[in-house]
C-alpha atoms as a PDB file:
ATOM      1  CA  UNK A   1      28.799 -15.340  23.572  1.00  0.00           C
ATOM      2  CA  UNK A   2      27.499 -11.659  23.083  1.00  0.00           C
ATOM      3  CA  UNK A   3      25.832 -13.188  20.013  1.00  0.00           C
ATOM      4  CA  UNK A   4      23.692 -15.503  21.795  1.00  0.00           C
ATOM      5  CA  UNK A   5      23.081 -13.295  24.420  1.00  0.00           C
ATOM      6  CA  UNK A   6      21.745 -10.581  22.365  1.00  0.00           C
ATOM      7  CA  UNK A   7      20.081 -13.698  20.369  1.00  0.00           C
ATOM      8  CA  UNK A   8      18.046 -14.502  23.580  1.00  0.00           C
ATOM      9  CA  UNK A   9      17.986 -10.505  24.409  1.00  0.00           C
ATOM     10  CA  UNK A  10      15.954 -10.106  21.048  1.00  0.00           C
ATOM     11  CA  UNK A  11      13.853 -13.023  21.177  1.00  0.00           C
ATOM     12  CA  UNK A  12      12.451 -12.118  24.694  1.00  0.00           C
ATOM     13  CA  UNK A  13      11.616  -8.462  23.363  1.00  0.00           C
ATOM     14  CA  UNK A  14       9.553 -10.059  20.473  1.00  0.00           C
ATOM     15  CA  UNK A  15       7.844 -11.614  22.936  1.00  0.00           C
ATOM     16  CA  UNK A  16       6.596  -8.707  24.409  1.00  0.00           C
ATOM     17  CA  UNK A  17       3.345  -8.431  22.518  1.00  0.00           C
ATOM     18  CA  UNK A  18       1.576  -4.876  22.498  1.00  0.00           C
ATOM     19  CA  UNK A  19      -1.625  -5.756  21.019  1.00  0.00           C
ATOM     20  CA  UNK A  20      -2.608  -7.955  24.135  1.00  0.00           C
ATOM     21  CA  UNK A  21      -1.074  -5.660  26.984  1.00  0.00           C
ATOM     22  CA  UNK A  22      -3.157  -2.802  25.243  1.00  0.00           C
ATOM     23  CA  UNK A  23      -6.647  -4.782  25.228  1.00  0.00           C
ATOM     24  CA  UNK A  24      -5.313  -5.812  28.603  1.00  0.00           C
ATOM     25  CA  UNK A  25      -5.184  -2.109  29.596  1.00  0.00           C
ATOM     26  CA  UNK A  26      -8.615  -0.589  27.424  1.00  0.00           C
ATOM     27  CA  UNK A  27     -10.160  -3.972  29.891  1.00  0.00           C
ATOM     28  CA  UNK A  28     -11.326  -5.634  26.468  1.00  0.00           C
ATOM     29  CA  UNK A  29     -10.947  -9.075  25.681  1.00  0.00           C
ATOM     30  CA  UNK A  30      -7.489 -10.987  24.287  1.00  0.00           C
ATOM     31  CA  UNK A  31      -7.255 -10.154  21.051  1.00  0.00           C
ATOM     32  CA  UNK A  32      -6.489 -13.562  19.960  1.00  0.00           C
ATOM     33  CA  UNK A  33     -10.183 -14.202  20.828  1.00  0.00           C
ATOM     34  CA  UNK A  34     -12.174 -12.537  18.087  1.00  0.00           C
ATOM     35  CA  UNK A  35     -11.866 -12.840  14.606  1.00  0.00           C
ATOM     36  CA  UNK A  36      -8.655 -14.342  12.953  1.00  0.00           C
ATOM     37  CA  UNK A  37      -7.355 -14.939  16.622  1.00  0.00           C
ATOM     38  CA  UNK A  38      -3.559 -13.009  15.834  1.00  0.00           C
ATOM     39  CA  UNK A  39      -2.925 -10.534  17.828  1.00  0.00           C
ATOM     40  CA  UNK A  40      -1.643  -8.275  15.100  1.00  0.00           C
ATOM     41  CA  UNK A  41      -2.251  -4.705  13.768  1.00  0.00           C
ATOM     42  CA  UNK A  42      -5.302  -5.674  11.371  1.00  0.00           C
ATOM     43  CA  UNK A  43      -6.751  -7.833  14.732  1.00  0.00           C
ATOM     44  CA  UNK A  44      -6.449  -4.767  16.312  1.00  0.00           C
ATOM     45  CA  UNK A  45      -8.265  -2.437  13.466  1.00  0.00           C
ATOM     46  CA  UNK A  46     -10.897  -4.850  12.964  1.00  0.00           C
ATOM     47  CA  UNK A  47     -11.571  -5.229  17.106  1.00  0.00           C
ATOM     48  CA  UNK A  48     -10.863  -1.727  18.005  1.00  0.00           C
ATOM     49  CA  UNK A  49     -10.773   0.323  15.596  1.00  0.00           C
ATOM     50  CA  UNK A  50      -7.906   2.564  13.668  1.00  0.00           C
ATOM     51  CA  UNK A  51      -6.809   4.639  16.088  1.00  0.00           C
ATOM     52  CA  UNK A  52      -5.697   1.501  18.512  1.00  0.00           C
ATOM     53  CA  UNK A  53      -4.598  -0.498  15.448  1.00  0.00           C
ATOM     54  CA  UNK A  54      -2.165   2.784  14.916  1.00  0.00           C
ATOM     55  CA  UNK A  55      -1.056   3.136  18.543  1.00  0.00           C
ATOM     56  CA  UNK A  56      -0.398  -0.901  18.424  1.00  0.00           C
ATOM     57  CA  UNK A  57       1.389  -0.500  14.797  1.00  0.00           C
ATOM     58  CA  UNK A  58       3.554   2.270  16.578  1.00  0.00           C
ATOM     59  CA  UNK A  59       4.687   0.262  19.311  1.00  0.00           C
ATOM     60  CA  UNK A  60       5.645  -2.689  17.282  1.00  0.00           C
ATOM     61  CA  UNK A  61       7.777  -0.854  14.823  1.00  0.00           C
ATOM     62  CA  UNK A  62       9.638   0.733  17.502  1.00  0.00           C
ATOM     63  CA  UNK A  63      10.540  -1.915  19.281  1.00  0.00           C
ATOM     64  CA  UNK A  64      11.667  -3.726  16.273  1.00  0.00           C
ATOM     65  CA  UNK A  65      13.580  -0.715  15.677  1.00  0.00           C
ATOM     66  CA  UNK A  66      15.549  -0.247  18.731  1.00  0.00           C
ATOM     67  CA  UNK A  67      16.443  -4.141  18.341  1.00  0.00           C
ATOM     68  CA  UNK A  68      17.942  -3.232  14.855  1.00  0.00           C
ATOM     69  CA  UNK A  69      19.445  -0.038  16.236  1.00  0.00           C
ATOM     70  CA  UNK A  70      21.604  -2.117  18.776  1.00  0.00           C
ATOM     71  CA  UNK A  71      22.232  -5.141  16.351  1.00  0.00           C
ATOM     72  CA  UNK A  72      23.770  -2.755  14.049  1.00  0.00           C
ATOM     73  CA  UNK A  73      25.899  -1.192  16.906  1.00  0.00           C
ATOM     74  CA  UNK A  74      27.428  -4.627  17.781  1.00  0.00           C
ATOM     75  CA  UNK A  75      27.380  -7.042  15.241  1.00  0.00           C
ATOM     76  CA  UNK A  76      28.391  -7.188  11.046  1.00  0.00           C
ATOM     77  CA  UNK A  77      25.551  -7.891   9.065  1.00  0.00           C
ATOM     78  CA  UNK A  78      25.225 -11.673   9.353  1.00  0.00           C
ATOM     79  CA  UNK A  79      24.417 -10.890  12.975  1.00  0.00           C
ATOM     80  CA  UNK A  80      21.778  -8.029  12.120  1.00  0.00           C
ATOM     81  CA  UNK A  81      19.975 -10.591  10.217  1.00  0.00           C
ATOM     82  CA  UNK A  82      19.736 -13.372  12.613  1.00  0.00           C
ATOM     83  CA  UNK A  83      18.855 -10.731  15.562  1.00  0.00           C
ATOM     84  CA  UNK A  84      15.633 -10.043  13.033  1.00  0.00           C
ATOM     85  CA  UNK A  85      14.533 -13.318  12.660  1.00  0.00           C
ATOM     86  CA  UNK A  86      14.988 -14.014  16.875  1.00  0.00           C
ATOM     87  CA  UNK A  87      13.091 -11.020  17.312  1.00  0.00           C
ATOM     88  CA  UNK A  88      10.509 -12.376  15.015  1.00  0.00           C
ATOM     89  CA  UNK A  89      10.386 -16.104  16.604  1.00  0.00           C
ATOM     90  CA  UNK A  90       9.598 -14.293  19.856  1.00  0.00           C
ATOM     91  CA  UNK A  91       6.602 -12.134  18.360  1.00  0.00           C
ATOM     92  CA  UNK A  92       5.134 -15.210  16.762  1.00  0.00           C
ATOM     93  CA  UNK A  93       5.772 -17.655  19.893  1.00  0.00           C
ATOM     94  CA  UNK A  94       5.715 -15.081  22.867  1.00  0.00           C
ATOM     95  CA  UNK A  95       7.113 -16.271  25.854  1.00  0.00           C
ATOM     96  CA  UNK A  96       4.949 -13.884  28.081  1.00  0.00           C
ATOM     97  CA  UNK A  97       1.820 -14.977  26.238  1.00  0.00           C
ATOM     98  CA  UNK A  98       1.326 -18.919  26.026  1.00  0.00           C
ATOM     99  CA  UNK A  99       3.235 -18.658  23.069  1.00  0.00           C
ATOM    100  CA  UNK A 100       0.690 -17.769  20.672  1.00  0.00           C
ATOM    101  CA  UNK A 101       1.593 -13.997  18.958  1.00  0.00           C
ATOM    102  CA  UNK A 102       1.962 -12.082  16.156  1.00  0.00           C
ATOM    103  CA  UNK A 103       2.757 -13.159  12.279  1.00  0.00           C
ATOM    104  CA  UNK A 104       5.827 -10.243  12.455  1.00  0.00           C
ATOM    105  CA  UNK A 105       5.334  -7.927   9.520  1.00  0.00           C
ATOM    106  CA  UNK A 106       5.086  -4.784  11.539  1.00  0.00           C
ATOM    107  CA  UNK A 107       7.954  -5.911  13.723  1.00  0.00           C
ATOM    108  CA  UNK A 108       9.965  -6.681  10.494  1.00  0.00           C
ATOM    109  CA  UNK A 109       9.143  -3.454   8.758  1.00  0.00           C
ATOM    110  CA  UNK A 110      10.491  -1.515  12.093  1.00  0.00           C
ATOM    111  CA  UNK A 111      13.779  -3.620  11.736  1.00  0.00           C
ATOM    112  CA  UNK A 112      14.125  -3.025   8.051  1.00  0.00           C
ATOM    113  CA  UNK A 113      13.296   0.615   8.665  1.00  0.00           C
ATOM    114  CA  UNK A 114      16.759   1.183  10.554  1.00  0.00           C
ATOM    115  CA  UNK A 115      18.562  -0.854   7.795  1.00  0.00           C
ATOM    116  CA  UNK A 116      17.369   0.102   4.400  1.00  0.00           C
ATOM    117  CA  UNK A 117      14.997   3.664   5.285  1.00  0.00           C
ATOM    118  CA  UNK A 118      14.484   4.110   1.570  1.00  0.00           C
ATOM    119  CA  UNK A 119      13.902   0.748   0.347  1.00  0.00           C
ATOM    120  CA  UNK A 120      11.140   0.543   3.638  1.00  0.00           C
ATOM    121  CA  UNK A 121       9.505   3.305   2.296  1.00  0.00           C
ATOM    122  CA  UNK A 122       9.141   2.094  -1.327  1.00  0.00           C
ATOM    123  CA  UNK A 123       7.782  -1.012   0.595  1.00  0.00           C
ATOM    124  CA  UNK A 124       5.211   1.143   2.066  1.00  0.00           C
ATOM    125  CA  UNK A 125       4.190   2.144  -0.562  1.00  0.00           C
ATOM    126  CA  UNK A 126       3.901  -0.875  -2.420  1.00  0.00           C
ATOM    127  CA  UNK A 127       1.970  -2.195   0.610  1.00  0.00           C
ATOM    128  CA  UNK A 128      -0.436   0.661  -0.236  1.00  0.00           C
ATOM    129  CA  UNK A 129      -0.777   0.494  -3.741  1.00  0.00           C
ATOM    130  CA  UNK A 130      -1.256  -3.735  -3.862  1.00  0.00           C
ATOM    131  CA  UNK A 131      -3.959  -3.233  -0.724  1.00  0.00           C
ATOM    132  CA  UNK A 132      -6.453  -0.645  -2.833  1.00  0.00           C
ATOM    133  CA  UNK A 133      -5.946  -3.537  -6.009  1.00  0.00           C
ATOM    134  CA  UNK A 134      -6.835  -6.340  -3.847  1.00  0.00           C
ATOM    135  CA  UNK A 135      -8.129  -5.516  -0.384  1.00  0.00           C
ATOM    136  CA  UNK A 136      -6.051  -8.364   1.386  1.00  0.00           C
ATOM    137  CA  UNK A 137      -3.755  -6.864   4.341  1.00  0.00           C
ATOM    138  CA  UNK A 138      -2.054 -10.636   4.109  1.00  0.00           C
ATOM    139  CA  UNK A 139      -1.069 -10.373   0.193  1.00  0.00           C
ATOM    140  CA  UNK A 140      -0.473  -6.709   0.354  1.00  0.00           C
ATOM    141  CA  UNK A 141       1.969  -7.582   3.615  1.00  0.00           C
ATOM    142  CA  UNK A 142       4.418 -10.093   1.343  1.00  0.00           C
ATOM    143  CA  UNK A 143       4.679  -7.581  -1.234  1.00  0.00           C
ATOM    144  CA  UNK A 144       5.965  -5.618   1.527  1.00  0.00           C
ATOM    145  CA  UNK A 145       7.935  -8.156   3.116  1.00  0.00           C
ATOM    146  CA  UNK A 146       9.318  -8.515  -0.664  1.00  0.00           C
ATOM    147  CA  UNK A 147      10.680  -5.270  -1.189  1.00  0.00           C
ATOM    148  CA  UNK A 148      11.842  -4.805   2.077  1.00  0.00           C
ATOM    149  CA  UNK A 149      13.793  -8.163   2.019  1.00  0.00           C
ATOM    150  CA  UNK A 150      14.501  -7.736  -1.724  1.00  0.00           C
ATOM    151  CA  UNK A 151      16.226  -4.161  -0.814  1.00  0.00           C
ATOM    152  CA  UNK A 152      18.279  -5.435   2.299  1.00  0.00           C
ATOM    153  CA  UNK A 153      19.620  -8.329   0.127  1.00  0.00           C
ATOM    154  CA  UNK A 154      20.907  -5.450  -2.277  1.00  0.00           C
ATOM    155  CA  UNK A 155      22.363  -3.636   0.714  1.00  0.00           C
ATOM    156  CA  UNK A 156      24.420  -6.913   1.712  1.00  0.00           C
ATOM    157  CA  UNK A 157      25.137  -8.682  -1.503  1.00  0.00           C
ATOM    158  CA  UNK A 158      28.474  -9.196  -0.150  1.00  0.00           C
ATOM    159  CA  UNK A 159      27.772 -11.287   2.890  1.00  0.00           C
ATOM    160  CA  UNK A 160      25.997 -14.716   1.858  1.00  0.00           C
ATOM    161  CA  UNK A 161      25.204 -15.197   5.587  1.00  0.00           C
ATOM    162  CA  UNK A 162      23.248 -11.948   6.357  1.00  0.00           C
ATOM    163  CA  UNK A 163      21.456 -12.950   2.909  1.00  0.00           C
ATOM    164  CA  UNK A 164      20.349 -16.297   4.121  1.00  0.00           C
ATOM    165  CA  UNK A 165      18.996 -14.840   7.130  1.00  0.00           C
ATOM    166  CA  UNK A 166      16.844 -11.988   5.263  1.00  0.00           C
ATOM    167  CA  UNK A 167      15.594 -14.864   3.118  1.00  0.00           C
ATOM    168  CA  UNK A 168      14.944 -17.104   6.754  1.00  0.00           C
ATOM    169  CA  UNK A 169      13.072 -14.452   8.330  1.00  0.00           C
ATOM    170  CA  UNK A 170      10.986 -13.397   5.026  1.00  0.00           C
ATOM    171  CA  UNK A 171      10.389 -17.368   4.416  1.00  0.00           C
ATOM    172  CA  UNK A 172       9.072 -17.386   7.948  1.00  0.00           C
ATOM    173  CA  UNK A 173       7.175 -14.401   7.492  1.00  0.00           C
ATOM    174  CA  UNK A 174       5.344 -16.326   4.772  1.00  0.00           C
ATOM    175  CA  UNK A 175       4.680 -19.372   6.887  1.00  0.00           C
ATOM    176  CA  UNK A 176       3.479 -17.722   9.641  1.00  0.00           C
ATOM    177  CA  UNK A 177       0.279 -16.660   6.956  1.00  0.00           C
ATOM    178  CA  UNK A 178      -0.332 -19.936   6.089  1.00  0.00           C
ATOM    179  CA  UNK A 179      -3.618 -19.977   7.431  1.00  0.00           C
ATOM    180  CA  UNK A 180      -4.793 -16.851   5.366  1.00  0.00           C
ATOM    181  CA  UNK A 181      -3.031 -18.858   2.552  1.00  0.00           C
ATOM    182  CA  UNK A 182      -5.129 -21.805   2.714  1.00  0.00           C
ATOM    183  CA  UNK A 183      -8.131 -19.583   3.209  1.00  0.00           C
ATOM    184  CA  UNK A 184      -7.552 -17.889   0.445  1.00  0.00           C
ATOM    185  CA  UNK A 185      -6.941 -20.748  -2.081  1.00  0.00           C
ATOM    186  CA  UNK A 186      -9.814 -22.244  -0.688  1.00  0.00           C
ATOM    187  CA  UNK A 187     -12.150 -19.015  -1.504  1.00  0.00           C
ATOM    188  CA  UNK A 188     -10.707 -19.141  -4.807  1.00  0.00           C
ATOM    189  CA  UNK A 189     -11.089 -22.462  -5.724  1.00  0.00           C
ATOM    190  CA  UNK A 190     -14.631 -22.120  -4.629  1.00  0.00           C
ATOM    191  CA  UNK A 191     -15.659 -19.257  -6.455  1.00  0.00           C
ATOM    192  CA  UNK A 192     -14.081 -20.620  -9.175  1.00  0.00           C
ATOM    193  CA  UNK A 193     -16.082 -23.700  -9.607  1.00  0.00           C
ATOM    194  CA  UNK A 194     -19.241 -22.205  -9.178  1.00  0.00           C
END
Protein backbone atom coordinates (compact mmCIF):
# COMPACT_ATOMS: atom_id res chain seq x y z
CA UNK A 1 0.00 0.00 0.00
CA UNK A 2 2.94 2.48 0.80
CA UNK A 3 4.13 1.40 -2.66
CA UNK A 4 1.30 2.69 -4.51
CA UNK A 5 0.97 5.52 -2.50
CA UNK A 6 4.37 6.77 -2.99
CA UNK A 7 3.68 5.44 -6.76
CA UNK A 8 0.87 8.11 -7.05
CA UNK A 9 3.06 10.52 -4.58
CA UNK A 10 5.81 10.49 -7.42
CA UNK A 11 3.75 10.64 -10.36
CA UNK A 12 1.89 13.84 -9.16
CA UNK A 13 5.41 15.55 -8.45
CA UNK A 14 6.43 14.81 -12.14
CA UNK A 15 3.63 16.50 -12.96
CA UNK A 16 4.62 19.55 -11.58
CA UNK A 17 6.26 21.07 -14.62
CA UNK A 18 8.80 24.06 -13.98
CA UNK A 19 9.34 25.18 -17.40
CA UNK A 20 5.60 26.37 -17.74
CA UNK A 21 5.10 27.81 -14.07
CA UNK A 22 8.40 29.83 -14.86
CA UNK A 23 7.13 31.36 -18.35
CA UNK A 24 3.95 31.58 -16.33
CA UNK A 25 5.81 33.79 -13.80
CA UNK A 26 8.52 35.91 -16.44
CA UNK A 27 4.44 36.60 -18.11
CA UNK A 28 5.78 34.91 -21.46
CA UNK A 29 3.94 32.57 -23.40
CA UNK A 30 3.52 28.46 -22.67
CA UNK A 31 6.41 27.08 -23.63
CA UNK A 32 4.81 24.33 -25.42
CA UNK A 33 3.84 27.09 -27.92
CA UNK A 34 7.02 27.96 -29.75
CA UNK A 35 9.31 25.86 -31.39
CA UNK A 36 9.36 22.00 -30.74
CA UNK A 37 6.27 22.61 -28.37
CA UNK A 38 8.08 20.44 -25.09
CA UNK A 39 8.35 22.19 -22.37
CA UNK A 40 11.84 21.01 -21.60
CA UNK A 41 15.30 22.52 -20.79
CA UNK A 42 16.43 23.04 -24.59
CA UNK A 43 12.55 24.70 -25.11
CA UNK A 44 13.54 26.77 -22.52
CA UNK A 45 17.26 27.78 -23.93
CA UNK A 46 16.01 28.24 -27.28
CA UNK A 47 12.79 30.61 -25.95
CA UNK A 48 14.56 32.26 -23.17
CA UNK A 49 17.71 31.99 -23.19
CA UNK A 50 20.58 30.07 -20.94
CA UNK A 51 20.25 31.50 -17.91
CA UNK A 52 16.29 30.39 -17.62
CA UNK A 53 17.08 27.09 -19.39
CA UNK A 54 19.67 26.69 -16.21
CA UNK A 55 17.28 27.88 -13.50
CA UNK A 56 14.54 25.38 -15.23
CA UNK A 57 17.38 22.48 -15.53
CA UNK A 58 17.96 23.17 -11.69
CA UNK A 59 14.57 22.75 -10.64
CA UNK A 60 13.95 19.61 -12.51
CA UNK A 61 16.94 17.75 -11.25
CA UNK A 62 16.06 18.53 -7.81
CA UNK A 63 12.92 17.48 -7.72
CA UNK A 64 13.79 14.29 -9.35
CA UNK A 65 16.26 14.09 -6.71
CA UNK A 66 14.33 14.43 -3.61
CA UNK A 67 11.88 11.70 -5.23
CA UNK A 68 14.98 9.33 -5.40
CA UNK A 69 16.16 10.50 -1.99
CA UNK A 70 12.83 9.21 -0.35
CA UNK A 71 12.46 6.07 -2.69
CA UNK A 72 15.73 4.98 -1.47
CA UNK A 73 14.70 5.65 2.23
CA UNK A 74 11.64 3.32 1.90
CA UNK A 75 11.79 0.90 -0.64
CA UNK A 76 14.68 -1.99 -2.04
CA UNK A 77 15.69 -1.29 -5.35
CA UNK A 78 12.86 -2.75 -7.44
CA UNK A 79 10.83 0.02 -5.83
CA UNK A 80 13.50 2.87 -6.58
CA UNK A 81 13.14 1.97 -10.11
CA UNK A 82 9.49 1.98 -10.59
CA UNK A 83 9.23 5.37 -8.38
CA UNK A 84 11.62 6.75 -11.49
CA UNK A 85 9.64 5.75 -14.17
CA UNK A 86 6.12 7.19 -12.18
CA UNK A 87 7.94 10.23 -11.71
CA UNK A 88 8.72 10.27 -15.33
CA UNK A 89 4.99 9.33 -16.62
CA UNK A 90 3.93 12.40 -14.64
CA UNK A 91 6.59 14.85 -16.31
CA UNK A 92 5.64 13.61 -19.74
CA UNK A 93 1.67 13.52 -19.07
CA UNK A 94 1.33 16.30 -16.31
CA UNK A 95 -1.69 16.21 -14.51
CA UNK A 96 -1.57 20.04 -13.69
CA UNK A 97 -0.92 20.83 -17.34
CA UNK A 98 -3.49 19.15 -19.87
CA UNK A 99 -1.24 16.43 -19.83
CA UNK A 100 1.17 17.49 -22.30
CA UNK A 101 5.00 17.83 -20.50
CA UNK A 102 8.34 17.10 -20.59
CA UNK A 103 10.35 14.07 -22.48
CA UNK A 104 12.17 13.38 -18.71
CA UNK A 105 15.90 13.40 -19.25
CA UNK A 106 16.64 16.12 -16.79
CA UNK A 107 14.21 14.61 -14.33
CA UNK A 108 15.94 11.18 -14.89
CA UNK A 109 19.45 12.47 -14.60
CA UNK A 110 18.36 14.12 -11.02
CA UNK A 111 17.07 10.56 -10.01
CA UNK A 112 20.12 8.76 -11.24
CA UNK A 113 22.23 11.44 -9.60
CA UNK A 114 21.17 10.18 -5.97
CA UNK A 115 21.69 6.52 -7.12
CA UNK A 116 24.82 6.14 -9.09
CA UNK A 117 26.73 10.02 -8.44
CA UNK A 118 29.72 8.75 -10.36
CA UNK A 119 28.28 6.92 -13.13
CA UNK A 120 25.85 10.44 -13.58
CA UNK A 121 28.78 12.28 -13.91
CA UNK A 122 30.55 10.15 -16.55
CA UNK A 123 27.05 10.56 -18.21
CA UNK A 124 27.56 14.19 -18.16
CA UNK A 125 30.17 14.10 -19.61
CA UNK A 126 29.42 11.90 -22.31
CA UNK A 127 26.38 14.15 -22.88
CA UNK A 128 29.04 16.85 -23.46
CA UNK A 129 31.45 15.26 -25.49
CA UNK A 130 28.61 13.48 -28.11
CA UNK A 131 26.78 17.23 -28.21
CA UNK A 132 30.16 19.22 -29.61
CA UNK A 133 30.42 15.86 -32.32
CA UNK A 134 26.94 16.21 -33.37
CA UNK A 135 25.06 19.27 -32.17
CA UNK A 136 21.76 17.27 -31.36
CA UNK A 137 20.61 17.84 -27.54
CA UNK A 138 18.11 14.66 -28.46
CA UNK A 139 21.08 12.13 -29.53
CA UNK A 140 23.49 13.57 -27.10
CA UNK A 141 20.47 13.03 -24.28
CA UNK A 142 20.29 8.91 -24.99
CA UNK A 143 23.88 8.67 -24.73
CA UNK A 144 23.23 10.08 -21.46
CA UNK A 145 20.27 8.23 -20.66
CA UNK A 146 22.70 5.17 -21.71
CA UNK A 147 25.29 5.52 -19.30
CA UNK A 148 23.24 6.55 -16.67
CA UNK A 149 20.89 3.48 -17.11
CA UNK A 150 23.86 1.31 -18.20
CA UNK A 151 25.64 2.28 -14.67
CA UNK A 152 22.46 1.74 -12.40
CA UNK A 153 21.97 -1.72 -14.05
CA UNK A 154 25.67 -2.43 -12.79
CA UNK A 155 24.74 -1.10 -9.37
CA UNK A 156 21.68 -3.67 -9.18
CA UNK A 157 22.75 -6.65 -11.17
CA UNK A 158 21.32 -8.62 -8.46
CA UNK A 159 17.71 -7.62 -8.59
CA UNK A 160 16.11 -8.53 -12.13
CA UNK A 161 13.12 -6.34 -11.14
CA UNK A 162 14.88 -2.97 -10.41
CA UNK A 163 16.71 -3.90 -13.86
CA UNK A 164 13.55 -4.13 -15.81
CA UNK A 165 12.43 -0.95 -14.53
CA UNK A 166 15.82 1.05 -15.43
CA UNK A 167 15.39 -0.53 -18.86
CA UNK A 168 11.24 0.66 -18.74
CA UNK A 169 12.01 4.08 -17.88
CA UNK A 170 15.17 4.44 -20.38
CA UNK A 171 12.87 2.63 -23.19
CA UNK A 172 10.35 5.32 -22.40
CA UNK A 173 12.81 7.91 -22.37
CA UNK A 174 13.47 6.92 -25.98
CA UNK A 175 9.86 6.97 -27.03
CA UNK A 176 9.06 10.01 -25.66
CA UNK A 177 11.81 11.48 -28.63
CA UNK A 178 10.18 9.88 -31.21
CA UNK A 179 9.27 12.89 -32.88
CA UNK A 180 12.96 14.22 -33.04
CA UNK A 181 13.54 10.58 -34.24
CA UNK A 182 11.43 10.72 -37.18
CA UNK A 183 12.71 14.20 -37.86
CA UNK A 184 15.85 13.23 -37.90
CA UNK A 185 15.67 10.14 -40.20
CA UNK A 186 13.70 12.16 -42.33
CA UNK A 187 16.60 15.00 -42.64
CA UNK A 188 18.85 12.26 -43.30
CA UNK A 189 17.21 10.45 -45.77
CA UNK A 190 16.76 13.70 -47.53
CA UNK A 191 20.09 14.92 -47.62
CA UNK A 192 21.05 11.77 -48.55
CA UNK A 193 19.28 11.49 -51.78
CA UNK A 194 20.09 14.69 -52.99
Amino acid sequence: MIFVLFILLAYCIGSINFAILFFKLLKKDDPRTGFSGNPGVTNVYRQAGWAAAVIVLFLDVGRAAAVSMMALMLFSPPGVAWSGLALLLGNRYPLFHQFKGGKGVANYLGFSAVIVPLGTLAACLVWGIVFLFVRLPFIASFFMVAVLAGTTIFKWTNSPMAIAGVVATALFIVFNHKSNIVAFLSSSNNSGSK
